[in-house]
C-alpha atoms as a PDB file:
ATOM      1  CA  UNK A   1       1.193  -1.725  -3.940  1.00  0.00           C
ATOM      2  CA  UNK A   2      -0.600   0.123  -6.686  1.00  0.00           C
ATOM      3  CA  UNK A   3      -0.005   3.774  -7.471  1.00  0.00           C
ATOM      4  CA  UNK A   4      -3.612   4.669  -5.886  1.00  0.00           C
ATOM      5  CA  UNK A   5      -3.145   3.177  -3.046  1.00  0.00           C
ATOM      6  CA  UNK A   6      -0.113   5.131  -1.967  1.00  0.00           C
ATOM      7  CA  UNK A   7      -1.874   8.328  -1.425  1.00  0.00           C
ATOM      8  CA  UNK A   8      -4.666   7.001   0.717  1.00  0.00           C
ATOM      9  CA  UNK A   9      -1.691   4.980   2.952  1.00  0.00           C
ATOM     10  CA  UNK A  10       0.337   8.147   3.526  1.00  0.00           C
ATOM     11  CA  UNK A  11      -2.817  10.117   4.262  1.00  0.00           C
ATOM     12  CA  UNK A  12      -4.439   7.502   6.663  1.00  0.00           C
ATOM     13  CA  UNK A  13      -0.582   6.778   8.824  1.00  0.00           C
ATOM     14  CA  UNK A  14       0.200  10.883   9.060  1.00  0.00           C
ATOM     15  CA  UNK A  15      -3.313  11.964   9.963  1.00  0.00           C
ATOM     16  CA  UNK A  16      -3.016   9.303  12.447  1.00  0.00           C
ATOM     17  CA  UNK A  17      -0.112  10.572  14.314  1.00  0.00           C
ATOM     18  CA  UNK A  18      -0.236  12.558  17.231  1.00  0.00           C
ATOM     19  CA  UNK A  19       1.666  15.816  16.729  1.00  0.00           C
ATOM     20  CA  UNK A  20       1.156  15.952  13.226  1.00  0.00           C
ATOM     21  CA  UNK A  21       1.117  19.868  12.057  1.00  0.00           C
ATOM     22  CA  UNK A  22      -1.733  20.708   9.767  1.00  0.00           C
ATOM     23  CA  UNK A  23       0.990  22.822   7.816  1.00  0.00           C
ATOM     24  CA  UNK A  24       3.329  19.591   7.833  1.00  0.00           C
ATOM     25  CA  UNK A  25       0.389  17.036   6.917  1.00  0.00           C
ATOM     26  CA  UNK A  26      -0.586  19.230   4.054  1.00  0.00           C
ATOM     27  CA  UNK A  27       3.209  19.439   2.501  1.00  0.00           C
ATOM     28  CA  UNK A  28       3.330  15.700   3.269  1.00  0.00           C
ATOM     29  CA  UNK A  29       0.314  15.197   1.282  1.00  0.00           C
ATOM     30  CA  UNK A  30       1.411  17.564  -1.815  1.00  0.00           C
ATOM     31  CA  UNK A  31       4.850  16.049  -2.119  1.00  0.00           C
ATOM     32  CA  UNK A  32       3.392  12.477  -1.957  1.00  0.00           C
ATOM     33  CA  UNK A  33       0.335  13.774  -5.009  1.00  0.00           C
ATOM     34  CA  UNK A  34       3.757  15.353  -6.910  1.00  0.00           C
ATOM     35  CA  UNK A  35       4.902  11.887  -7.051  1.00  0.00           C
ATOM     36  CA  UNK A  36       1.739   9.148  -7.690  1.00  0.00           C
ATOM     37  CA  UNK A  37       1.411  12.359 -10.317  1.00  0.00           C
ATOM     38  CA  UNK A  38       4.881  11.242 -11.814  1.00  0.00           C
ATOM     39  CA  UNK A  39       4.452   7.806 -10.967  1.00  0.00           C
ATOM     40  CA  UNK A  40       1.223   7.575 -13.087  1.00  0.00           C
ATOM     41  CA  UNK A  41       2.686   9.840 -16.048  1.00  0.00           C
ATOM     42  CA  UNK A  42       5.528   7.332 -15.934  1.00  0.00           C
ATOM     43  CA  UNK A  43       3.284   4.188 -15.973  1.00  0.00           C
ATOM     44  CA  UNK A  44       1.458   5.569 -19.307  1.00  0.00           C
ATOM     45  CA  UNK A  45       4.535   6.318 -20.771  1.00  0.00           C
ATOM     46  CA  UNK A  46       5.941   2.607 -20.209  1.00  0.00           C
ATOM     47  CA  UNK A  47       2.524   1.375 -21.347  1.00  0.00           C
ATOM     48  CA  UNK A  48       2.192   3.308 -24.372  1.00  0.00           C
ATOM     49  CA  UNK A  49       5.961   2.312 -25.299  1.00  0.00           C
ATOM     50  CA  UNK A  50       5.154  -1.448 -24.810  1.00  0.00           C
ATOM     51  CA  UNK A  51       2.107  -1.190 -27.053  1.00  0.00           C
ATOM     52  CA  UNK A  52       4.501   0.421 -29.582  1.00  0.00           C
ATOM     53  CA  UNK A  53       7.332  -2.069 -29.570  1.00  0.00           C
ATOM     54  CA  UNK A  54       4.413  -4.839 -29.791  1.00  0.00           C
ATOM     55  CA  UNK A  55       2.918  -3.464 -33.064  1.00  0.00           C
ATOM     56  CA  UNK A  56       5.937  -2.664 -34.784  1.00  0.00           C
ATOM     57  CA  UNK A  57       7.275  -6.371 -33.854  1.00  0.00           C
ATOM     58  CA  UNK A  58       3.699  -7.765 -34.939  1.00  0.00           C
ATOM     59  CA  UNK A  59       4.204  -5.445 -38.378  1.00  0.00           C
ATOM     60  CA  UNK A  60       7.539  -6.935 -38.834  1.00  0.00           C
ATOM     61  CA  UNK A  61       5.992 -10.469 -38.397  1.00  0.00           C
ATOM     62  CA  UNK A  62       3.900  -9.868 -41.199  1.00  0.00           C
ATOM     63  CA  UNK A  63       6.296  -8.424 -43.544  1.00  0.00           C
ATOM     64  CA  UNK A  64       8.872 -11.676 -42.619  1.00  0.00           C
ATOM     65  CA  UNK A  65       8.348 -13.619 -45.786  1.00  0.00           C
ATOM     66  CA  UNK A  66       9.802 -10.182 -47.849  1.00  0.00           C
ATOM     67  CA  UNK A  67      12.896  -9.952 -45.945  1.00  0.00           C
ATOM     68  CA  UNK A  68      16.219 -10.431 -46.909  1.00  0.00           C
ATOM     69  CA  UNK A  69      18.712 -12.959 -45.032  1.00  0.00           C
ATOM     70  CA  UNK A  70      20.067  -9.674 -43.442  1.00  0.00           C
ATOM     71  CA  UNK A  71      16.861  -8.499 -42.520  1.00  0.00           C
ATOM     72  CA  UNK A  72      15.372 -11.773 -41.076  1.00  0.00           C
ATOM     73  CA  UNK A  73      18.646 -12.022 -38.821  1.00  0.00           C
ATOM     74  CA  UNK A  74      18.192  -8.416 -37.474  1.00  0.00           C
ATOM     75  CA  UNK A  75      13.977  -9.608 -36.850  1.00  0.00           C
ATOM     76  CA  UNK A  76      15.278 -12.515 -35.069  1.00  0.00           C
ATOM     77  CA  UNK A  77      17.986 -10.319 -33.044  1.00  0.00           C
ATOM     78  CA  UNK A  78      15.415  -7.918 -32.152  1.00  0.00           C
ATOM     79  CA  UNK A  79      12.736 -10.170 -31.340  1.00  0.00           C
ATOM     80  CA  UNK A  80      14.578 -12.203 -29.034  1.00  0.00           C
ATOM     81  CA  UNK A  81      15.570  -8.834 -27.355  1.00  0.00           C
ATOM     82  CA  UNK A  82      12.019  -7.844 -26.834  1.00  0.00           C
ATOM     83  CA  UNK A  83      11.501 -11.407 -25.257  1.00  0.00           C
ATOM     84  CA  UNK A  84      14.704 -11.721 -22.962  1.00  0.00           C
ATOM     85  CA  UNK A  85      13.455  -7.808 -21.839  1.00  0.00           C
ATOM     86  CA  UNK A  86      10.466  -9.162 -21.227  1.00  0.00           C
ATOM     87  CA  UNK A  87      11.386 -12.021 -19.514  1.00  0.00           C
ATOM     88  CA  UNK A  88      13.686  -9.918 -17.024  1.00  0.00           C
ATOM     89  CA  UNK A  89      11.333  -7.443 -16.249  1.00  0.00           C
ATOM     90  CA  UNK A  90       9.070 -10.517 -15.042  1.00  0.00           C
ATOM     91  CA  UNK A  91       5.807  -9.964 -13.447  1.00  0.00           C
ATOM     92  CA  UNK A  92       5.821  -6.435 -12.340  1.00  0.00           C
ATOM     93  CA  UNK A  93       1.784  -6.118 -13.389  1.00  0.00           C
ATOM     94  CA  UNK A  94       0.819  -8.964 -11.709  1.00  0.00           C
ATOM     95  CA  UNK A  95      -0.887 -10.328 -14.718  1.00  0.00           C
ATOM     96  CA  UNK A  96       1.051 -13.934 -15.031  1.00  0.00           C
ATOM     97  CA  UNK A  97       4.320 -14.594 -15.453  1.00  0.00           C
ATOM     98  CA  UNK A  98       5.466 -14.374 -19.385  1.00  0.00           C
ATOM     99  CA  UNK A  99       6.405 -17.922 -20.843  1.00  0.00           C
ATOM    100  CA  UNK A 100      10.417 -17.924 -21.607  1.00  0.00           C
ATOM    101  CA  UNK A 101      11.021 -17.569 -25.210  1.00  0.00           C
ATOM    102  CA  UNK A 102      10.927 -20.282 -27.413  1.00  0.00           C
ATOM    103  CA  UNK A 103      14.080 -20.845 -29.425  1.00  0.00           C
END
């Protein structure tokens, strides 16, 4: 379910039930905005992070041919991290699921 959707769900099944309080439908509704608010700060903040770790992995790419034996081991071990993270999160976004790393 995405983040938007969740808002419109709870407001269509409470205004739909008989008995339903304005007073209580309205709290319902502000708690349930408090968190897609959170929800969606969260999902930016995760986005934003991945886009980070991506560049600075893509800058270390570039930069492999300068490193030391030391510093190409500690590329590999981080870059294999990255992957094996990726690969466990799997295919929350619903955009394909990531190949395995090659080794």
């Amino acid at each position: 379910m995405e983040i938007e959707d969740l808002h419109t769900d709870v407001h269509v099944h409470v205004h739909n039930r008989k008995g339903a309080s304005k007073r209580r439908v309205r709290l319902l509704e502000e708690k349930v905005m408090g968190i897609v608010e959170n929800l969606t700060a969260l999902q930016t903040t995760v986005a934003e992070f991945n886009e980070d770790i991506a560049a600075k992995v893509a800058a270390l790419e570039a930069a492999q041919g300068e490193f030391t034996v030391e510093g190409q081991a500690a590329f590999d071990a981080l870059k294999a991290a990255v992957e094996s993270g990726v690969v466990a999160v799997g295919d929350a976004d619903g955009d394909g699921t990531p190949a395995a790393p090659v080794e």
